[in-house]
N, C-alpha and C. Protein backbone atom coordinates (compact mmCIF):
# COMPACT_ATOMS: atom_id res chain seq x y z
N UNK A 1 51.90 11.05 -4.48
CA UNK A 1 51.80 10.88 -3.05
C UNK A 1 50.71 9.88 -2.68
N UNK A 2 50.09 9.93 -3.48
CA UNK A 2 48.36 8.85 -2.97
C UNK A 2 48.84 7.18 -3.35
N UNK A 3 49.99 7.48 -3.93
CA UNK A 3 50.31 5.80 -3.85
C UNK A 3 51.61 5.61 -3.18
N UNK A 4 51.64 6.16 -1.93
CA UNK A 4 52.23 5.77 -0.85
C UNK A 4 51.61 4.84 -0.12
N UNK A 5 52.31 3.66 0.51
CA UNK A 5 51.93 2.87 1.21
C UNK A 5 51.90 3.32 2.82
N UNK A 6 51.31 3.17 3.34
CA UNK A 6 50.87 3.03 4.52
C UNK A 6 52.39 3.06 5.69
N UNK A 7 53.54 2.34 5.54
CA UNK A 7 54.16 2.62 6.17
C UNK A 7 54.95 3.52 5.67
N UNK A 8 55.12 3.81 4.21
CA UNK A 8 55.80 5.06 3.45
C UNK A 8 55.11 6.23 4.20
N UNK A 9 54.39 6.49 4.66
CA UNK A 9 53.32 7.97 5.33
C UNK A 9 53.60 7.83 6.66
N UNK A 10 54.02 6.95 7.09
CA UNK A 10 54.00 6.94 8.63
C UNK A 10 56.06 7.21 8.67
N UNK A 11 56.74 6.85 7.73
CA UNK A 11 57.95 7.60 8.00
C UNK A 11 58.16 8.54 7.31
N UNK A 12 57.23 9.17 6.43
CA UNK A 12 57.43 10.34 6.44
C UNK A 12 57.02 11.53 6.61
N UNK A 13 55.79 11.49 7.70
CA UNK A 13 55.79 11.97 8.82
C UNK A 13 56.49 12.42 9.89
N UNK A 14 57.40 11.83 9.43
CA UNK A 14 58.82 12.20 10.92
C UNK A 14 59.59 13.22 10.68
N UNK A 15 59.31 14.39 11.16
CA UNK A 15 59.79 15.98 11.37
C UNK A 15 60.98 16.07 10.28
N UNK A 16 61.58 15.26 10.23
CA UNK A 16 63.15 15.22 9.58
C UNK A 16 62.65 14.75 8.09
N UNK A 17 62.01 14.52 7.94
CA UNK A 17 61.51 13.86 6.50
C UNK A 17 60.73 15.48 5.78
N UNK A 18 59.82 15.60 6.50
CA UNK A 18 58.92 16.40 6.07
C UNK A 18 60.15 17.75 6.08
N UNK A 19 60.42 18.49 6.79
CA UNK A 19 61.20 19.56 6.79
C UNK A 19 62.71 19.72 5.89
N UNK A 20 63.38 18.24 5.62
CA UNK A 20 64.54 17.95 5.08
C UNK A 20 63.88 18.37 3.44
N UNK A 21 62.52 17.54 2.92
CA UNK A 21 61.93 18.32 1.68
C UNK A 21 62.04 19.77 1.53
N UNK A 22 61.16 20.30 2.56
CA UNK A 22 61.08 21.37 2.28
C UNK A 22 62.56 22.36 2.01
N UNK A 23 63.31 22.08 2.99
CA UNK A 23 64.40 23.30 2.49
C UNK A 23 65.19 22.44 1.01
N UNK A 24 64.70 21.10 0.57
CA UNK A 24 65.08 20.58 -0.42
C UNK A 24 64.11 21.91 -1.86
N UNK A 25 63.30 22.10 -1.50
CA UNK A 25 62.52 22.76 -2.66
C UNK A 25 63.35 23.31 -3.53
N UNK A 26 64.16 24.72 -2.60
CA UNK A 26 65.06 25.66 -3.50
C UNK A 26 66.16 25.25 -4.12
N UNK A 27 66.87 23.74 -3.97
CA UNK A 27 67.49 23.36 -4.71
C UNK A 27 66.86 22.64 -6.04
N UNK A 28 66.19 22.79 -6.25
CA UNK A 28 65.02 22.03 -7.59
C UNK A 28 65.80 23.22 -8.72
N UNK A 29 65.56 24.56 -8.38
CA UNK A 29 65.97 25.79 -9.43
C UNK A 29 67.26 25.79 -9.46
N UNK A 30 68.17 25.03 -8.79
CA UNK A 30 69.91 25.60 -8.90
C UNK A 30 70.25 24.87 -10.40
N UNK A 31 69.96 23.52 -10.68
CA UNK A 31 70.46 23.26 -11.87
C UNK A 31 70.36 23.75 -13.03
N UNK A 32 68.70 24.80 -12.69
CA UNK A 32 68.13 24.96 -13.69
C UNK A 32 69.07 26.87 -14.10
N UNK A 33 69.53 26.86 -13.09
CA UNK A 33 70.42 28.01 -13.44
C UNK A 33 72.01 27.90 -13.94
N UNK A 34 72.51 26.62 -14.18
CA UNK A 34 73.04 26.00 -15.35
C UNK A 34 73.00 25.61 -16.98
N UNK A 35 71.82 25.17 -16.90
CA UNK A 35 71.20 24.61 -18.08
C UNK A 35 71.83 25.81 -19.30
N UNK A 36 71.71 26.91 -19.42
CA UNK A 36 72.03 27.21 -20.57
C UNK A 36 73.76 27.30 -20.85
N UNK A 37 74.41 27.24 -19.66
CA UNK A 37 75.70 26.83 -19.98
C UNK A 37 75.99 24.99 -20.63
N UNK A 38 75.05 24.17 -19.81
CA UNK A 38 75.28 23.06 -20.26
C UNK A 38 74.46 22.61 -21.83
N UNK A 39 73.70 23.54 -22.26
CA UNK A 39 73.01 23.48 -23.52
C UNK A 39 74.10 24.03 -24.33
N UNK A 40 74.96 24.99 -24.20
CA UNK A 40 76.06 25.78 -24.95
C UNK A 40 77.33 24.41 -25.14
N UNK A 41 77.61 23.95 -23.94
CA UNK A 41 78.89 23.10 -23.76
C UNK A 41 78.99 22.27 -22.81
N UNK A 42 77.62 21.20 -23.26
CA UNK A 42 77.47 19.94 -22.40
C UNK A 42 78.28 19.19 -21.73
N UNK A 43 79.71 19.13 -22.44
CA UNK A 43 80.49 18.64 -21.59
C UNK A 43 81.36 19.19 -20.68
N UNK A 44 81.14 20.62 -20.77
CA UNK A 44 82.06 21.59 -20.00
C UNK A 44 81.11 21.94 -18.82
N UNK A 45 80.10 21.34 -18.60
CA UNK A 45 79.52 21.69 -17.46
C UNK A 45 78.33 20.70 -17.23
N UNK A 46 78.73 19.75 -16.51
CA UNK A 46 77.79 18.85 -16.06
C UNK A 46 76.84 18.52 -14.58
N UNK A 47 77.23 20.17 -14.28
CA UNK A 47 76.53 20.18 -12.51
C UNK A 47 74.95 20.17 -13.19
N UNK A 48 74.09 20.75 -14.23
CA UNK A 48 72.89 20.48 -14.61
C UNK A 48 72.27 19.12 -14.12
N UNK A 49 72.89 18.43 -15.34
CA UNK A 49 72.14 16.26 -14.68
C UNK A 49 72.34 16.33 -13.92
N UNK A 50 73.67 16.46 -13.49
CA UNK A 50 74.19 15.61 -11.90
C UNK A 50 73.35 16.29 -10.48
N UNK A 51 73.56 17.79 -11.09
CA UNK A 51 72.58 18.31 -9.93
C UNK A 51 71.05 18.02 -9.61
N UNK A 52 70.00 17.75 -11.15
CA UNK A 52 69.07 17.54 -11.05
C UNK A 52 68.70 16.15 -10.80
N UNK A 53 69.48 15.40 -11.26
CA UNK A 53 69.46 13.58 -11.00
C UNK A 53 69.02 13.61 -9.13
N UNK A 54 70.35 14.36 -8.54
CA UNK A 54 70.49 14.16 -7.43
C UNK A 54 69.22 14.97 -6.50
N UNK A 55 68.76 15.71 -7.09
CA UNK A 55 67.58 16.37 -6.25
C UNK A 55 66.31 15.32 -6.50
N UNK A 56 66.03 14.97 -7.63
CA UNK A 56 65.48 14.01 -8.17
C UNK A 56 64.64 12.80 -7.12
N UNK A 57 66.72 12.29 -6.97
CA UNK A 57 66.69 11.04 -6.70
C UNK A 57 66.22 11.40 -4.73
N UNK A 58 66.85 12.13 -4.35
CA UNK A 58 66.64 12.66 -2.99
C UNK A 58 65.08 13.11 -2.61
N UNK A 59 63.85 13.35 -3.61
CA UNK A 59 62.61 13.67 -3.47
C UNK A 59 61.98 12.37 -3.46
N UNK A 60 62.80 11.60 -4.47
CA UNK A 60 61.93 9.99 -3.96
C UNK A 60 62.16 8.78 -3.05
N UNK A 61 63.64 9.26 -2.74
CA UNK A 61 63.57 8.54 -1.35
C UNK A 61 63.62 9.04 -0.23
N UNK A 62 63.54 10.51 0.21
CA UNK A 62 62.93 10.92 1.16
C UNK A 62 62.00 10.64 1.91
N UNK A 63 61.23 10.39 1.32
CA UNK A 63 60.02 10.09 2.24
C UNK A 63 60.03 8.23 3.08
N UNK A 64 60.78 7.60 2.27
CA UNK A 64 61.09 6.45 2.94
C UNK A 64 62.42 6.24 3.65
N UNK A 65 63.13 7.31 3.71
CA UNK A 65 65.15 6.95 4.50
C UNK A 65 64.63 7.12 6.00
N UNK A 66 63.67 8.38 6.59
CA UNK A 66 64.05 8.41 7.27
C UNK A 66 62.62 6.99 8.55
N UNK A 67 63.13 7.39 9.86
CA UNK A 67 62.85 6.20 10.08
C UNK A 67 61.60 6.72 11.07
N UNK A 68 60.26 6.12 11.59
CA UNK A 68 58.94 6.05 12.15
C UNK A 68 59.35 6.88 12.92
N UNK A 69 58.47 8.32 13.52
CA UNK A 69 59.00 9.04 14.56
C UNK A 69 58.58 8.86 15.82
N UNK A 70 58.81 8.90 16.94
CA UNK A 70 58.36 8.27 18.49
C UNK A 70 56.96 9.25 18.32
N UNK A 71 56.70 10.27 18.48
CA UNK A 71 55.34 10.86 18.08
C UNK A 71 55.15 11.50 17.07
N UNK A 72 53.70 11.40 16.87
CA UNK A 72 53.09 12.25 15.68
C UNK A 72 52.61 13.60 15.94
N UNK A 73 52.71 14.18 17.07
CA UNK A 73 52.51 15.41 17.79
C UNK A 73 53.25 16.07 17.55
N UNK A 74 53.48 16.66 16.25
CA UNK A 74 53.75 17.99 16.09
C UNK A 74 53.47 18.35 14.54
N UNK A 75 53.75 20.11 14.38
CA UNK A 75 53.00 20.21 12.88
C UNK A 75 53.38 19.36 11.44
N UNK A 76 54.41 18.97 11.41
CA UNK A 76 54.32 18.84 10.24
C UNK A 76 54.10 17.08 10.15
N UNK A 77 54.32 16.31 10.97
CA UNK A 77 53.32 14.79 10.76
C UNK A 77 52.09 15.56 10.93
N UNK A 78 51.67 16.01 11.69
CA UNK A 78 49.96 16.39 11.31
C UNK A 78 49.56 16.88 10.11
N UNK A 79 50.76 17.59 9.35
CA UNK A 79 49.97 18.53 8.29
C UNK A 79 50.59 17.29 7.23
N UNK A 80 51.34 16.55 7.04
CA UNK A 80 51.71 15.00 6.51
C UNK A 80 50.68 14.20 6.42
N UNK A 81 50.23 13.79 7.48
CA UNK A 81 49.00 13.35 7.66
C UNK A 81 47.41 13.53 6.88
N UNK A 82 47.67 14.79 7.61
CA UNK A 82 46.60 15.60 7.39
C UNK A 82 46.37 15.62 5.19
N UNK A 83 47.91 15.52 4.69
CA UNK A 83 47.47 15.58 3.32
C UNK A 83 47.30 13.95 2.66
N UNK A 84 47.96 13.05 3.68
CA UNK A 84 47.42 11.48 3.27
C UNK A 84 46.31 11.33 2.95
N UNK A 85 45.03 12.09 4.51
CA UNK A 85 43.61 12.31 4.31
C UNK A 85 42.76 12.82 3.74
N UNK A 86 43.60 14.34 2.72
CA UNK A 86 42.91 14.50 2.00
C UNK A 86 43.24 14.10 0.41
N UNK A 87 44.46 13.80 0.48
CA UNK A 87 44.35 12.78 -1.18
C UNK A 87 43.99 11.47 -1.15
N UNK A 88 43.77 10.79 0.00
CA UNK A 88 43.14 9.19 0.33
C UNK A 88 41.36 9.73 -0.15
N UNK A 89 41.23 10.77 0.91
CA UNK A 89 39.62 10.67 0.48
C UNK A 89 39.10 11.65 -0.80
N UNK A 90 40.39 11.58 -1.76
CA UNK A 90 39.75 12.52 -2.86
C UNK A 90 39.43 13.81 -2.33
N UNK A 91 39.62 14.81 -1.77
CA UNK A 91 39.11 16.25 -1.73
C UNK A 91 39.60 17.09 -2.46
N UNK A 92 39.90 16.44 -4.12
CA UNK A 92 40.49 17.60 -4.71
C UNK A 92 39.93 18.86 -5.15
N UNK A 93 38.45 18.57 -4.96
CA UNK A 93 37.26 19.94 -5.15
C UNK A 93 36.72 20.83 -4.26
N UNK A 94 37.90 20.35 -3.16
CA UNK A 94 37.32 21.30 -1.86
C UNK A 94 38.58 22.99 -2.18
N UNK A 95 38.30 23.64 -1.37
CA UNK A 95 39.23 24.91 -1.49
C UNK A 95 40.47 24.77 -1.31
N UNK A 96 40.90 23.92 -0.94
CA UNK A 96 42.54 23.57 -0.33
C UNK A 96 43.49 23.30 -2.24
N UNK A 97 42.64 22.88 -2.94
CA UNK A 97 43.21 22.46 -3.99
C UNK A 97 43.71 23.82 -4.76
N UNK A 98 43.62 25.25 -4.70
CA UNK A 98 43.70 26.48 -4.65
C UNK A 98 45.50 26.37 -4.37
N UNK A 99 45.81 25.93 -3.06
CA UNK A 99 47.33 25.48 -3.04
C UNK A 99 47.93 25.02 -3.80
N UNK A 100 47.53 24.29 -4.72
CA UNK A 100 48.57 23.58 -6.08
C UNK A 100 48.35 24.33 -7.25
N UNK A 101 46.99 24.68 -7.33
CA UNK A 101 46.66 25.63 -8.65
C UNK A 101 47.70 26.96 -8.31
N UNK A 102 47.12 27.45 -7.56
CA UNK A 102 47.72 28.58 -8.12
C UNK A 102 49.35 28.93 -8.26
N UNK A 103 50.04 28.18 -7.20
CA UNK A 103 51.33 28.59 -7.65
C UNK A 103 52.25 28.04 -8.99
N UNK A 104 51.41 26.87 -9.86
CA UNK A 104 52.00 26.28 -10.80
C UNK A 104 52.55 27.14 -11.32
N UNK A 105 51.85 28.65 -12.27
CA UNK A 105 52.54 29.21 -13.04
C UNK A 105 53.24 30.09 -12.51
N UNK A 106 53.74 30.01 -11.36
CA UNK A 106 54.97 30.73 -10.77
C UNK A 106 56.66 30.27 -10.68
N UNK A 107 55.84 28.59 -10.63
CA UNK A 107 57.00 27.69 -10.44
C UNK A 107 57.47 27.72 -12.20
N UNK A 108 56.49 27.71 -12.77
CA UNK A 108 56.68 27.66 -14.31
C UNK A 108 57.85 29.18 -14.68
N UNK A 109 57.34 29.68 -14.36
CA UNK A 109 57.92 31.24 -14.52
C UNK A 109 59.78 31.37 -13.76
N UNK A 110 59.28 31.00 -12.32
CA UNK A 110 60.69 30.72 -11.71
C UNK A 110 61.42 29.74 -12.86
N UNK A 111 60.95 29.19 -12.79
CA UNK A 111 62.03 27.75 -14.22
C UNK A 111 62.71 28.78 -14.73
N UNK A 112 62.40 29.18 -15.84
CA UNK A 112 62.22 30.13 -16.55
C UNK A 112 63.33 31.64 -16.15
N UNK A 113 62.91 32.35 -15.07
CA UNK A 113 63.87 33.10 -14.52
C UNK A 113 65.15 32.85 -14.01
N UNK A 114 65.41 31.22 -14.00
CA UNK A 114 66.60 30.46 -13.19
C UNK A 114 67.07 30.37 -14.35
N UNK A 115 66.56 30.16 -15.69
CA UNK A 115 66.98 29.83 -16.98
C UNK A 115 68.16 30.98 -17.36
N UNK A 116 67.08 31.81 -16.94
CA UNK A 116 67.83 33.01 -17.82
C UNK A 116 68.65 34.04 -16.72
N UNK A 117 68.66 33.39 -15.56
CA UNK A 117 69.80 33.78 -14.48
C UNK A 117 69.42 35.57 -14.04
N UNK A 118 68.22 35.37 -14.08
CA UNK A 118 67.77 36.47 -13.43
C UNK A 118 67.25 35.97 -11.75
N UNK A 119 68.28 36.43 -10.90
CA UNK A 119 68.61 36.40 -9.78
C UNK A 119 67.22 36.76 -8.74
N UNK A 120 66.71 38.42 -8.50
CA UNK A 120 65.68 38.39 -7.50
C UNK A 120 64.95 38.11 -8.11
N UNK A 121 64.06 37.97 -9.46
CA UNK A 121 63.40 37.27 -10.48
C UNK A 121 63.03 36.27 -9.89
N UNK A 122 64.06 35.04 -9.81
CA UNK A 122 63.76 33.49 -9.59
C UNK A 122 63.04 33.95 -8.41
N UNK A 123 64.35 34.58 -6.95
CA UNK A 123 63.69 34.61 -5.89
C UNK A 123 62.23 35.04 -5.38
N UNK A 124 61.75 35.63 -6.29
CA UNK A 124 60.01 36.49 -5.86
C UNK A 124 59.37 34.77 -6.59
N UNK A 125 59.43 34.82 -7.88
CA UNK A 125 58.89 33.55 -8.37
C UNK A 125 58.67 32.31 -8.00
N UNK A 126 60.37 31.70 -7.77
CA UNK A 126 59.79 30.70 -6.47
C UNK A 126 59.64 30.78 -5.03
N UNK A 127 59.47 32.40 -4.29
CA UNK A 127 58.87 32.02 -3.30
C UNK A 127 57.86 31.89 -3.18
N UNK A 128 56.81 31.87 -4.09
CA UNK A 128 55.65 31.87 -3.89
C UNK A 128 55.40 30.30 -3.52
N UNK A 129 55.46 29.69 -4.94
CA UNK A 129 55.45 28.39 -4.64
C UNK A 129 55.58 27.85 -3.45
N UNK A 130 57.04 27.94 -2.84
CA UNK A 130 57.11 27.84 -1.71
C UNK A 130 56.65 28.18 -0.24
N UNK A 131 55.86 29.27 -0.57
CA UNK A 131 55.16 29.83 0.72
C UNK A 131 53.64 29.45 0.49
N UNK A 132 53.13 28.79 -0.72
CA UNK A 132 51.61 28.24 -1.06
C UNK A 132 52.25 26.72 -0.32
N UNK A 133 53.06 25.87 -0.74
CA UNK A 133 53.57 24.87 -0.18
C UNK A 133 53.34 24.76 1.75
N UNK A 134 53.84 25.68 2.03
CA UNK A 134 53.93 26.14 3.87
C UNK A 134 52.41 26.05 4.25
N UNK A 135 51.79 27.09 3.33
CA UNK A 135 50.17 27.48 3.64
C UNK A 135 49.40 26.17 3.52
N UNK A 136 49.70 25.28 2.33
CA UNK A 136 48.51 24.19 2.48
C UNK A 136 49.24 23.38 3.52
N UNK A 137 50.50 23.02 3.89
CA UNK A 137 50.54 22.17 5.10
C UNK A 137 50.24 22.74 6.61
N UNK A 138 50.08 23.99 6.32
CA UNK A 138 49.10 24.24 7.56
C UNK A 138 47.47 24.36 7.58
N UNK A 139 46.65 24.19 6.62
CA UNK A 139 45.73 23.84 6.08
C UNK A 139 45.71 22.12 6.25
N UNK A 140 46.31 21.85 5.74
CA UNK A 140 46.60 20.08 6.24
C UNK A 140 46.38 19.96 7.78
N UNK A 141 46.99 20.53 8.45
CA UNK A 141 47.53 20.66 10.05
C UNK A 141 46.03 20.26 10.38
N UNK A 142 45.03 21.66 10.16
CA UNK A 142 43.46 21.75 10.17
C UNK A 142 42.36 20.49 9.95
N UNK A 143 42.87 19.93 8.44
CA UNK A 143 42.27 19.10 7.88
C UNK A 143 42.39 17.72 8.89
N UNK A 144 43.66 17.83 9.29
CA UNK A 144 44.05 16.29 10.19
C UNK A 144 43.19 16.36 11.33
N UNK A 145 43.11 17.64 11.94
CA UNK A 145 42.82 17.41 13.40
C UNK A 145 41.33 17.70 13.05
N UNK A 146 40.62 17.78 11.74
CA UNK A 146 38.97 17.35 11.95
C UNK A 146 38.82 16.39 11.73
N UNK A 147 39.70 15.31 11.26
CA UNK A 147 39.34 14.25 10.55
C UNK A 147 40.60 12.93 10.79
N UNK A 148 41.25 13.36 12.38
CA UNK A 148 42.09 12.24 12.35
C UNK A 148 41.25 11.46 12.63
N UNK A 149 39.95 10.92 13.15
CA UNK A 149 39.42 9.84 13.21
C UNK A 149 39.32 8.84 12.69
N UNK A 150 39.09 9.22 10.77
CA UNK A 150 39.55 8.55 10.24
C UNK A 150 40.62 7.68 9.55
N UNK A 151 41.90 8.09 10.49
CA UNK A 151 42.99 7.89 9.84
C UNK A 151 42.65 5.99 10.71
């Protein structure tokens, strides 16, 4: 994210960018609840790549399809924002960095539970992730509005 350019952050900031990710998250685990059919009979089941290519490819141009939004007044360009400012100015040693730590080994674990097609499993596993995800962009929200000055 910190080597986004300047107009890459300013469109994806735009409500539809930022929110289109997010409900993108829970499709990250669907392929992965393939994989051992396509490890058994790679060619008998190719929604795995195709599914993961395509989530893939959809996380990296997201943030540039959609287009500059008429305002930046509302939460999630602020909490967008708000995380430009704190990976522009390095704050990875402040408390907010607690948001990426800790849910790694959940997301690790969800992998893992999607693997082996254990159903409310995945679901407790990756919601966490996903609800540490929610929490630091409202933490962002915070961070922006002490420090949009410097944007």
């Amino acid at each position: 994210m910190a080597i986004m350019a300047e107009k890459t952050w300013e469109k994806h900031a735009n409500p539809w960018s930022g929110w289109t990710r997010m409900i993108t998250y829970p499709l990250l685990y669907l392929p992965f609840w393939f994989l051992s059919d396509f490890l058994n009979e790679p060619s008998a089941n190719l929604f795995m790549p195709v599914g993961l290519f395509f989530v893939i490819i959809w996380f990296v141009i997201n943030p540039i399809i959609f287009p500059k939004p008429k305002s930046y007044d509302n939460w999630m360009s602020k909490g967008v924002f708000g995380e430009k400012l704190w990976t522009v100015n390095k704050r990875y040693k402040d408390i907010n960095i607690i948001f990426t730590i800790i849910p790694a080994p959940f997301f690790v674990i969800a992998l893992y539970t999607t693997y082996m097609n254990l159903f409310w499993e995945t679901m407790f596993f990756a919601s966490v992730p996903f609800l540490f995800k929610l929490w630091f962009l409202d933490r962002m929200v915070f961070y922006y509005e002490a420090n949009k000055d410097k944007l």
